[in-house]
Protein backbone atom coordinates (compact mmCIF):
# COMPACT_ATOMS: atom_id res chain seq x y z
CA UNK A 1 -16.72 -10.69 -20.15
CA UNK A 2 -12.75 -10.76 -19.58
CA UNK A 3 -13.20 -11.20 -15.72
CA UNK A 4 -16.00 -14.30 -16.62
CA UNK A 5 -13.36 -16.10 -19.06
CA UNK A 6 -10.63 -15.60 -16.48
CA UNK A 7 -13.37 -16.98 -13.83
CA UNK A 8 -13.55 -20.26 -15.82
CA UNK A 9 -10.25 -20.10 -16.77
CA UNK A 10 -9.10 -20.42 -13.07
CA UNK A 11 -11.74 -22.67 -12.52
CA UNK A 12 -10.05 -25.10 -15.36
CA UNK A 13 -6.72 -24.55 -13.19
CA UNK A 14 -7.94 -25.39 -10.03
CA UNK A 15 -9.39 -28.75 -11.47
CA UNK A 16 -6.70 -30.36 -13.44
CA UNK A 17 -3.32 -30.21 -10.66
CA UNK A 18 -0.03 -30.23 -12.93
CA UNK A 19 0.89 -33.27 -11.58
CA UNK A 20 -0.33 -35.81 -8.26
CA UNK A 21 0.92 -33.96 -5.08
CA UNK A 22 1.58 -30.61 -6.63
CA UNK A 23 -1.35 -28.07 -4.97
CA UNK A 24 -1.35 -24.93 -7.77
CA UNK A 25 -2.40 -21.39 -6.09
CA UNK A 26 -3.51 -18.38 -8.30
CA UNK A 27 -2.18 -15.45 -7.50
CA UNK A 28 -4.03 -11.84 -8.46
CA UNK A 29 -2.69 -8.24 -9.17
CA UNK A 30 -4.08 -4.89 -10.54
CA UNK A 31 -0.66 -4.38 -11.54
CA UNK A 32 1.73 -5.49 -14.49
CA UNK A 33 4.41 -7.94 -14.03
CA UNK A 34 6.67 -5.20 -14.90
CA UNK A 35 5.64 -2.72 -12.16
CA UNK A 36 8.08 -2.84 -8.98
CA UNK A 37 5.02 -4.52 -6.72
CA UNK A 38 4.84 -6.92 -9.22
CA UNK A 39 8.67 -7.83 -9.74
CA UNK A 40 8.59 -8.32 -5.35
CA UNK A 41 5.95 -10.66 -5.90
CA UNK A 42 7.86 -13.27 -8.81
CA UNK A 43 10.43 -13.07 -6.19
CA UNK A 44 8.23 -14.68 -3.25
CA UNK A 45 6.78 -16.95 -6.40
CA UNK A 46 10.24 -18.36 -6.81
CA UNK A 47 11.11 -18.75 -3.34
CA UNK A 48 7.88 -20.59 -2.68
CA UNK A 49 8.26 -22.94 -5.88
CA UNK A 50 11.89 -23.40 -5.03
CA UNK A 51 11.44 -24.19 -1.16
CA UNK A 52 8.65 -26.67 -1.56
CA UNK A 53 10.60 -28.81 -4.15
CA UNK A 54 8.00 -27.99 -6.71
CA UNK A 55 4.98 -29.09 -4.15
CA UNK A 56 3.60 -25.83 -3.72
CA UNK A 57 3.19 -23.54 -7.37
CA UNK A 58 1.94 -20.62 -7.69
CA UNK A 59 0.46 -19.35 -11.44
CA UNK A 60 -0.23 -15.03 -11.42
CA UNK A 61 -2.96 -13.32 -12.93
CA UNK A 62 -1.51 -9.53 -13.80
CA UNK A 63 -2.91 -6.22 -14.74
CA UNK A 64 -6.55 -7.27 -13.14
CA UNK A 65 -7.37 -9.78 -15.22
CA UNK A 66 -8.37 -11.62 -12.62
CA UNK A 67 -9.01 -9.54 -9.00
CA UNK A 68 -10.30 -6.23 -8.69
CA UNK A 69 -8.41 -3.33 -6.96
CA UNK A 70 -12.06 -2.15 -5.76
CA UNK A 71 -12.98 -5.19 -4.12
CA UNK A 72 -10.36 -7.39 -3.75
CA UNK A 73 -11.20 -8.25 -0.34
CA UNK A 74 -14.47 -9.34 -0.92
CA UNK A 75 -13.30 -11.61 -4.14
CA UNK A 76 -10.71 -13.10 -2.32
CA UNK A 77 -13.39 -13.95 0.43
CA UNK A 78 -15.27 -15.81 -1.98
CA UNK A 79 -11.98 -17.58 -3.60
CA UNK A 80 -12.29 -15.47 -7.05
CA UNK A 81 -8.23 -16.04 -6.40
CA UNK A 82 -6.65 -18.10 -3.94
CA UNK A 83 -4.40 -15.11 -2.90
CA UNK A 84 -4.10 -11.63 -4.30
CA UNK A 85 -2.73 -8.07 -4.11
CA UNK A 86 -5.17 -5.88 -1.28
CA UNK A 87 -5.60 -2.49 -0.31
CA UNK A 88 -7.45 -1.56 2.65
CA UNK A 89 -6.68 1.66 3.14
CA UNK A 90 -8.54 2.46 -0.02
CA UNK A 91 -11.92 -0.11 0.80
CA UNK A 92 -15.02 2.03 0.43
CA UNK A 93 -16.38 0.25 3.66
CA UNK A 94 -15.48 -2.30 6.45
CA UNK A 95 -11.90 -1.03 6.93
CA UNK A 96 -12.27 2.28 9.16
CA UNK A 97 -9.57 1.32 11.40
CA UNK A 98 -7.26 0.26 9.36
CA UNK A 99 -8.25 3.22 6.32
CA UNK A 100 -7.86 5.78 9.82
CA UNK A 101 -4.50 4.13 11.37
CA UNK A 102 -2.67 4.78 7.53
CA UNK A 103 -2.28 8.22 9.24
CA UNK A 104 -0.66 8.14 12.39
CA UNK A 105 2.98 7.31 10.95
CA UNK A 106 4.05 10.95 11.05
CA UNK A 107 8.39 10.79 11.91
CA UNK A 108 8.57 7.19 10.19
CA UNK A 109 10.27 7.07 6.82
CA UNK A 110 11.51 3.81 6.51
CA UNK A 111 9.53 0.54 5.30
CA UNK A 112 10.53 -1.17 8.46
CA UNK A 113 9.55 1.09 10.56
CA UNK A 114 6.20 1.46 9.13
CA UNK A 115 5.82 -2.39 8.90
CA UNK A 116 6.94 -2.36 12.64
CA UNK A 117 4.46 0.44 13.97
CA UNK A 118 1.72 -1.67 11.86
CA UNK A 119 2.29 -5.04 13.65
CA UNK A 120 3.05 -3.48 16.73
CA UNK A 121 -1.44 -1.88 16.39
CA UNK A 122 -2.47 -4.59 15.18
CA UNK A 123 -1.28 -6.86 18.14
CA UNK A 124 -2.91 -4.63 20.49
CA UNK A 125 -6.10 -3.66 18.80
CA UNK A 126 -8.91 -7.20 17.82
CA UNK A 127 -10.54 -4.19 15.56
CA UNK A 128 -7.94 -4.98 12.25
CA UNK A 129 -8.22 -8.56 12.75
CA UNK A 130 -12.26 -8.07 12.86
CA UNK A 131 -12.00 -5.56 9.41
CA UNK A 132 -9.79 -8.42 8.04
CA UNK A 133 -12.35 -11.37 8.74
CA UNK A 134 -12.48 -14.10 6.32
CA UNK A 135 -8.29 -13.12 5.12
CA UNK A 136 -4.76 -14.24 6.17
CA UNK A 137 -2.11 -12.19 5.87
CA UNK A 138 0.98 -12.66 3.82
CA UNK A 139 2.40 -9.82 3.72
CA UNK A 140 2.40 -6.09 5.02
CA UNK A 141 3.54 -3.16 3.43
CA UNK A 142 4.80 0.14 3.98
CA UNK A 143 6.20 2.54 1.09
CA UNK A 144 8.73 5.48 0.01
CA UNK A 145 7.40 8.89 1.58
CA UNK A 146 4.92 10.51 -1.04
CA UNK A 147 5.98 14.15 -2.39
CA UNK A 148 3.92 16.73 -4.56
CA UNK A 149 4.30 15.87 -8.58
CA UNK A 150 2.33 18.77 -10.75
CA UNK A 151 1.51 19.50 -14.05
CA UNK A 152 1.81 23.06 -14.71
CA UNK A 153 1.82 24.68 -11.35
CA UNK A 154 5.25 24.84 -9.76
CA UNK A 155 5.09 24.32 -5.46
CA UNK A 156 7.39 25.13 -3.45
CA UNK A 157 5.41 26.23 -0.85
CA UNK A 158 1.80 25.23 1.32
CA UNK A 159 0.28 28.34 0.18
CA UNK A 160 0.75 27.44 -3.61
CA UNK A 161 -1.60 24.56 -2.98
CA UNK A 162 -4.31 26.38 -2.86
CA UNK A 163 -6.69 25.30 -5.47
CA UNK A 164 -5.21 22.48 -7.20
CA UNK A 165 -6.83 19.39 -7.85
CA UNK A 166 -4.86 16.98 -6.40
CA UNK A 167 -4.88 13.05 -6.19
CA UNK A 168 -3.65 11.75 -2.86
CA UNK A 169 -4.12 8.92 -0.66
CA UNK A 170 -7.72 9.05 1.72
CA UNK A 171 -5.65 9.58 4.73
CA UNK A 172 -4.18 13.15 2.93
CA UNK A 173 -7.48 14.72 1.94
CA UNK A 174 -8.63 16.13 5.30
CA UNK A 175 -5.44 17.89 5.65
CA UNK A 176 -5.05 19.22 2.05
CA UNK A 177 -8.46 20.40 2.26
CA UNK A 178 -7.00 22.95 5.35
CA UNK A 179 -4.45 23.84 2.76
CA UNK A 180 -6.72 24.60 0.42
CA UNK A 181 -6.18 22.35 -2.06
CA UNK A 182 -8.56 20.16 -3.84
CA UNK A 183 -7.93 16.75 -3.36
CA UNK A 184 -9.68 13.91 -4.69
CA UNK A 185 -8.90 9.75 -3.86
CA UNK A 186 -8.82 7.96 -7.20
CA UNK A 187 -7.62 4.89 -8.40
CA UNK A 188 -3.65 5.18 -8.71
CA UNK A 189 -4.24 3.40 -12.81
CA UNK A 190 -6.56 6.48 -13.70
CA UNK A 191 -3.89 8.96 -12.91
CA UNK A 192 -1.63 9.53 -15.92
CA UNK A 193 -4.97 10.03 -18.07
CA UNK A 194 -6.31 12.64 -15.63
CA UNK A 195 -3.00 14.51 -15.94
CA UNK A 196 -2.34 13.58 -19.09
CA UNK A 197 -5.93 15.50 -20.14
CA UNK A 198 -5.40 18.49 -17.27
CA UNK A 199 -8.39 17.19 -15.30
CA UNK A 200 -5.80 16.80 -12.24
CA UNK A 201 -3.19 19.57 -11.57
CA UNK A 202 -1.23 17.34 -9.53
CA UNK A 203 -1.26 13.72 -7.31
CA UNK A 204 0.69 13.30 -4.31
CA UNK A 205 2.60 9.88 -4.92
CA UNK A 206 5.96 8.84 -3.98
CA UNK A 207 9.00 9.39 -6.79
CA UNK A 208 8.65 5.67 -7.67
CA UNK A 209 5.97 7.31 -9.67
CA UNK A 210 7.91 9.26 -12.32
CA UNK A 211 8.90 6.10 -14.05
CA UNK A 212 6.68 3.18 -12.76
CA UNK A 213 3.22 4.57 -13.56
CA UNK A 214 4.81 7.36 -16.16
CA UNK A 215 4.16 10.50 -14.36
CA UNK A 216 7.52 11.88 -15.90
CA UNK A 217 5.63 12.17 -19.06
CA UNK A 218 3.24 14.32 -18.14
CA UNK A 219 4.46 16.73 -15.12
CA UNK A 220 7.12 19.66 -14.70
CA UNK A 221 7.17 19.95 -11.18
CA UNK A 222 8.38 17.33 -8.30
CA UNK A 223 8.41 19.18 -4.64
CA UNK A 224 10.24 17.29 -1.90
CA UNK A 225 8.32 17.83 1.11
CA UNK A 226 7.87 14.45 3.21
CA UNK A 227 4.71 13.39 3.42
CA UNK A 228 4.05 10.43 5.84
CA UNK A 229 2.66 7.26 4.81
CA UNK A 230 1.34 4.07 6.60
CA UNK A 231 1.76 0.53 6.65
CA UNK A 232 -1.32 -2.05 5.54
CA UNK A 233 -1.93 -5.80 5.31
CA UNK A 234 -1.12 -5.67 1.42
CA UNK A 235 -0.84 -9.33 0.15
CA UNK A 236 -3.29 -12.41 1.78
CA UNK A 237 -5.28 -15.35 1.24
CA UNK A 238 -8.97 -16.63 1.37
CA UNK A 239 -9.45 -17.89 4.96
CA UNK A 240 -11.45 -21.11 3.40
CA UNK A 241 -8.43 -21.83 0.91
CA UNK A 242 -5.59 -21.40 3.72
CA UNK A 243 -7.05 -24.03 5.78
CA UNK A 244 -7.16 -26.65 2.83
CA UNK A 245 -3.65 -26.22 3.01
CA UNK A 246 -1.46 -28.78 4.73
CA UNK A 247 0.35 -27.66 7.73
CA UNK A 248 3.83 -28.15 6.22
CA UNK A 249 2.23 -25.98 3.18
CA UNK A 250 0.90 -23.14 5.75
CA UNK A 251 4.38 -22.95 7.82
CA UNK A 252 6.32 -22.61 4.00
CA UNK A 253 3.99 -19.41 3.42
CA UNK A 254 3.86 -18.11 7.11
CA UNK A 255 8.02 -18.09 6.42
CA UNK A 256 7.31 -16.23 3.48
CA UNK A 257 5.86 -13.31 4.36
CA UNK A 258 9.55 -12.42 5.64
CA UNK A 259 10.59 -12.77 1.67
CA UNK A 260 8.28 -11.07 0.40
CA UNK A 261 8.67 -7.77 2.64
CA UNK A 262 12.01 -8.01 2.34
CA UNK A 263 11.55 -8.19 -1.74
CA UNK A 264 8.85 -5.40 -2.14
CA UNK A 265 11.57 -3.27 0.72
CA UNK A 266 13.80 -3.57 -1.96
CA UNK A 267 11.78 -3.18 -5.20
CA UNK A 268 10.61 0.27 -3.74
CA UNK A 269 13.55 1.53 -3.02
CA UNK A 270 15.10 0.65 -6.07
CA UNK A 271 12.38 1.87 -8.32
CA UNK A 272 12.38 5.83 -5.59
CA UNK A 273 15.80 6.36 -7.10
CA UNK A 274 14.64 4.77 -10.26
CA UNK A 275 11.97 7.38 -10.28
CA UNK A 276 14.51 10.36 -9.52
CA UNK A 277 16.59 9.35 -12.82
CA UNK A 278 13.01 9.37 -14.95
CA UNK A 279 12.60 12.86 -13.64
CA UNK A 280 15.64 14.47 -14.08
CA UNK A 281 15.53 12.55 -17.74
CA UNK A 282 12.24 14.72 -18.65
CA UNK A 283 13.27 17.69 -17.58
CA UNK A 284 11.54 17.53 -14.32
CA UNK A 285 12.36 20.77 -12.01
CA UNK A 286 12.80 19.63 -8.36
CA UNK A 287 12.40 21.83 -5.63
CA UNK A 288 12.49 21.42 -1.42
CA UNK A 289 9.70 22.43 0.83
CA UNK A 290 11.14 24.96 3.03
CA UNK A 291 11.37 24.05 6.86
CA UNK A 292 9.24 26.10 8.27
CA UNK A 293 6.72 24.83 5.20
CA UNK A 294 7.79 21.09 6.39
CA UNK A 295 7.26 21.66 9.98
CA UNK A 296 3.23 23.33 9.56
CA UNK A 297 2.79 20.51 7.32
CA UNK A 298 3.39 17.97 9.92
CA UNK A 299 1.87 19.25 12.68
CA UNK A 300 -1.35 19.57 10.53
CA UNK A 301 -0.96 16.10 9.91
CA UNK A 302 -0.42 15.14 13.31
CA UNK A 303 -4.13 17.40 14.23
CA UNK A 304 -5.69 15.38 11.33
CA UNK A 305 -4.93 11.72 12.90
CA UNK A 306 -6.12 12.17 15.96
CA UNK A 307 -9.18 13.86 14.33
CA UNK A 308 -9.54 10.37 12.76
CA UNK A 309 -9.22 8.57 15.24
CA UNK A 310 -12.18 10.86 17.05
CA UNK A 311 -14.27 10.19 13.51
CA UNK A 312 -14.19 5.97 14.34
CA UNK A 313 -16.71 6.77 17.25
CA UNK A 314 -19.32 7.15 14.05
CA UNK A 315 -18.62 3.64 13.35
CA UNK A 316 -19.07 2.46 16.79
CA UNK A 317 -14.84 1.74 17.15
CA UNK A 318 -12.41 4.09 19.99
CA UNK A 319 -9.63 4.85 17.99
CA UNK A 320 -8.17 6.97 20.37
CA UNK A 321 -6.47 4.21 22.08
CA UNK A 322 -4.73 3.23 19.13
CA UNK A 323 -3.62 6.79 17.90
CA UNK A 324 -1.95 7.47 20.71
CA UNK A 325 0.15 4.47 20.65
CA UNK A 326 0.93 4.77 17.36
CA UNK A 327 2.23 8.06 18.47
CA UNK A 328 4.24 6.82 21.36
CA UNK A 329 5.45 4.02 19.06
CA UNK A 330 6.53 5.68 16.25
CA UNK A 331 8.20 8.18 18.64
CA UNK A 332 10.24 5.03 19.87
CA UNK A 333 10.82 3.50 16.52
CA UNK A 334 12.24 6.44 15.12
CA UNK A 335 15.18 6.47 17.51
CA UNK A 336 14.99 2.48 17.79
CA UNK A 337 14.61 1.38 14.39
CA UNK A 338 15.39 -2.14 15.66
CA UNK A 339 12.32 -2.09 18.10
CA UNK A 340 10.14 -4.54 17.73
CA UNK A 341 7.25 -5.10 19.98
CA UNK A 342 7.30 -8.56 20.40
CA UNK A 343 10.67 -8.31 21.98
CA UNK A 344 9.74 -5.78 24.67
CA UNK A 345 6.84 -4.45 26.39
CA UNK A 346 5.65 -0.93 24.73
């Protein structure tokens, strides 16, 4: 009932304009406006209202009142929000390549870098444009490294995985599975519950965590080990409601997407440290992964992706290609963080 009164609701928007030669967007978010994602996205609002002269506005929809973190995709397909928060690397279907890319990033820490190594694949590969049908990018985003945050199990090293029920990210679960742990892929919002109650001994998420989604409350043990993460097509726009747009109004958001990058860059690494100070305030104990422990992890990691990119054949896609220059890029990227391919061959 809430998602049919926000339906008609936007629909009420949409048909009575502010004011004659004012076009009004709708913007959608799982998220609250108080959550770091969300703060990075006022600050592209602003921008946009402020560099259009008040031609362009943009009114947000938070906490999912609107768009679905399940199938965001598909709603904004069918304009259930003229642009909205996305996550591909979590679709159920119809984003292998881009769900199987998330992990080749292994040696890339920073959110350029991971940005980088994402534009660099999709430039080279028609597959993510072909998973993205019907969308247009606004934004791409990469992330702070996720660690190992437990309840009542302290790890500080591979072998004490074994057996916990962990939340991580899709890309993750092959590998903790070798490790064995048991992982499961959740929704991020069902996570504090699950922990809260003991149904989940742990989730691997970055330190952002501790404060942003409250994990502080309810764990006692944060180990540091990096755990690589990838980049994704994270903010975009129904295909159909980008071309209504005038071309003056399509450059004004194409020269956005460098705003908001460079505000959700920012947000997340403000809210990693933010996330360190939660964590030492509850009493958190920290410990390091070892670097023997750090160096198996990786090169598990490193066997999983190009496993992945071997699964893709059972969706009729070769993701070999693009594994292995991900690898060769990220290789290049670490010791050239200003690479960019676009200014060089690669």
């Amino acid at each position: 009932m809430r998602k049919l009164l926000a339906l008609l609701c936007l629909g009420l928007v949409a048909c009575t304009q502010p004011t004659p030669g004012v076009t009004l967007l709708s913007y959608a978010t799982p998220y609250s406006p108080a959550h770091p994602f969300s703060r990075a996205d006022l600050a592209w609002i602003k921008w946009v209202e402020k560099e259009s002269g008040g031609r362009l506005q943009i009114k947000p929809y938070w906490s999912g009142s609107l768009l679905s973190s399940e199938h965001s995709m598909v709603e904004l397909r069918h304009g259930v929000a003229d642009i909205g928060l996305i996550t591909p690397i979590y679709a159920r279907g119809g984003a292998h390549m881009i769900r199987a890319q998330a992990g080749f990033y292994g040696g890339l820490e920073t959110f350029q870098q991971q940005t980088a190594l994402y534009r660099c694949l999709i430039d080279a590969d028609e597959q993510f444009q072909h998973e993205l049908h019907g969308l247009k990018t606004l934004a791409v985003q990469g992330g702070n490294l996720p660690v190992i945050v437990t309840r009542d199990h302290r790890v500080r090293t591979l072998a004490d995985l074994r057996g916990l029920r962990l939340r991580a990210p899709s890309e993750l679960l092959a590998v903790l599975k070798d490790l064995g742990a048991d992982p499961i892929d959740m929704p991020m919002g069902e996570v504090y519950s699950a922990l809260a109650k003991g149904v989940l001994d742990g989730v691997v998420a970055p330190a952002d965590t501790l404060r942003s989604l409250h994990f502080a409350e309810v764990a006692k043990y944060f180990n540091t080990i990096k755990i690589p993460r990838g980049a994704y097509a994270a903010r975009a726009m129904g295909e159909r409601r980008w071309n209504s747009l005038s071309d003056e109004e399509r450059d004004l958001l194409d020269r956005g997407t460098v705003v908001w990058e460079q505000a959700l860059a920012s947000e997340i690494t403000g809210a990693n440290h933010s996330g360190f100070e939660a964590g030492r305030k509850h009493g958190i104990e920290f410990s390091d992964m070892a670097a023997d422990q750090q160096a198996e992890f990786d090169a598990l990691y490193e066997r999983d992706g190009e496993r992945r990119a071997h699964n893709l054949d059972r969706f009729g896609i070769d993701g070999m290609p693009t594994y292995r220059r991900a690898r060769s890029l990220a290789a290049r990227l670490k010791t050239d963080p200003s690479f960019r391919c676009s200014d060089k061959k690669s």
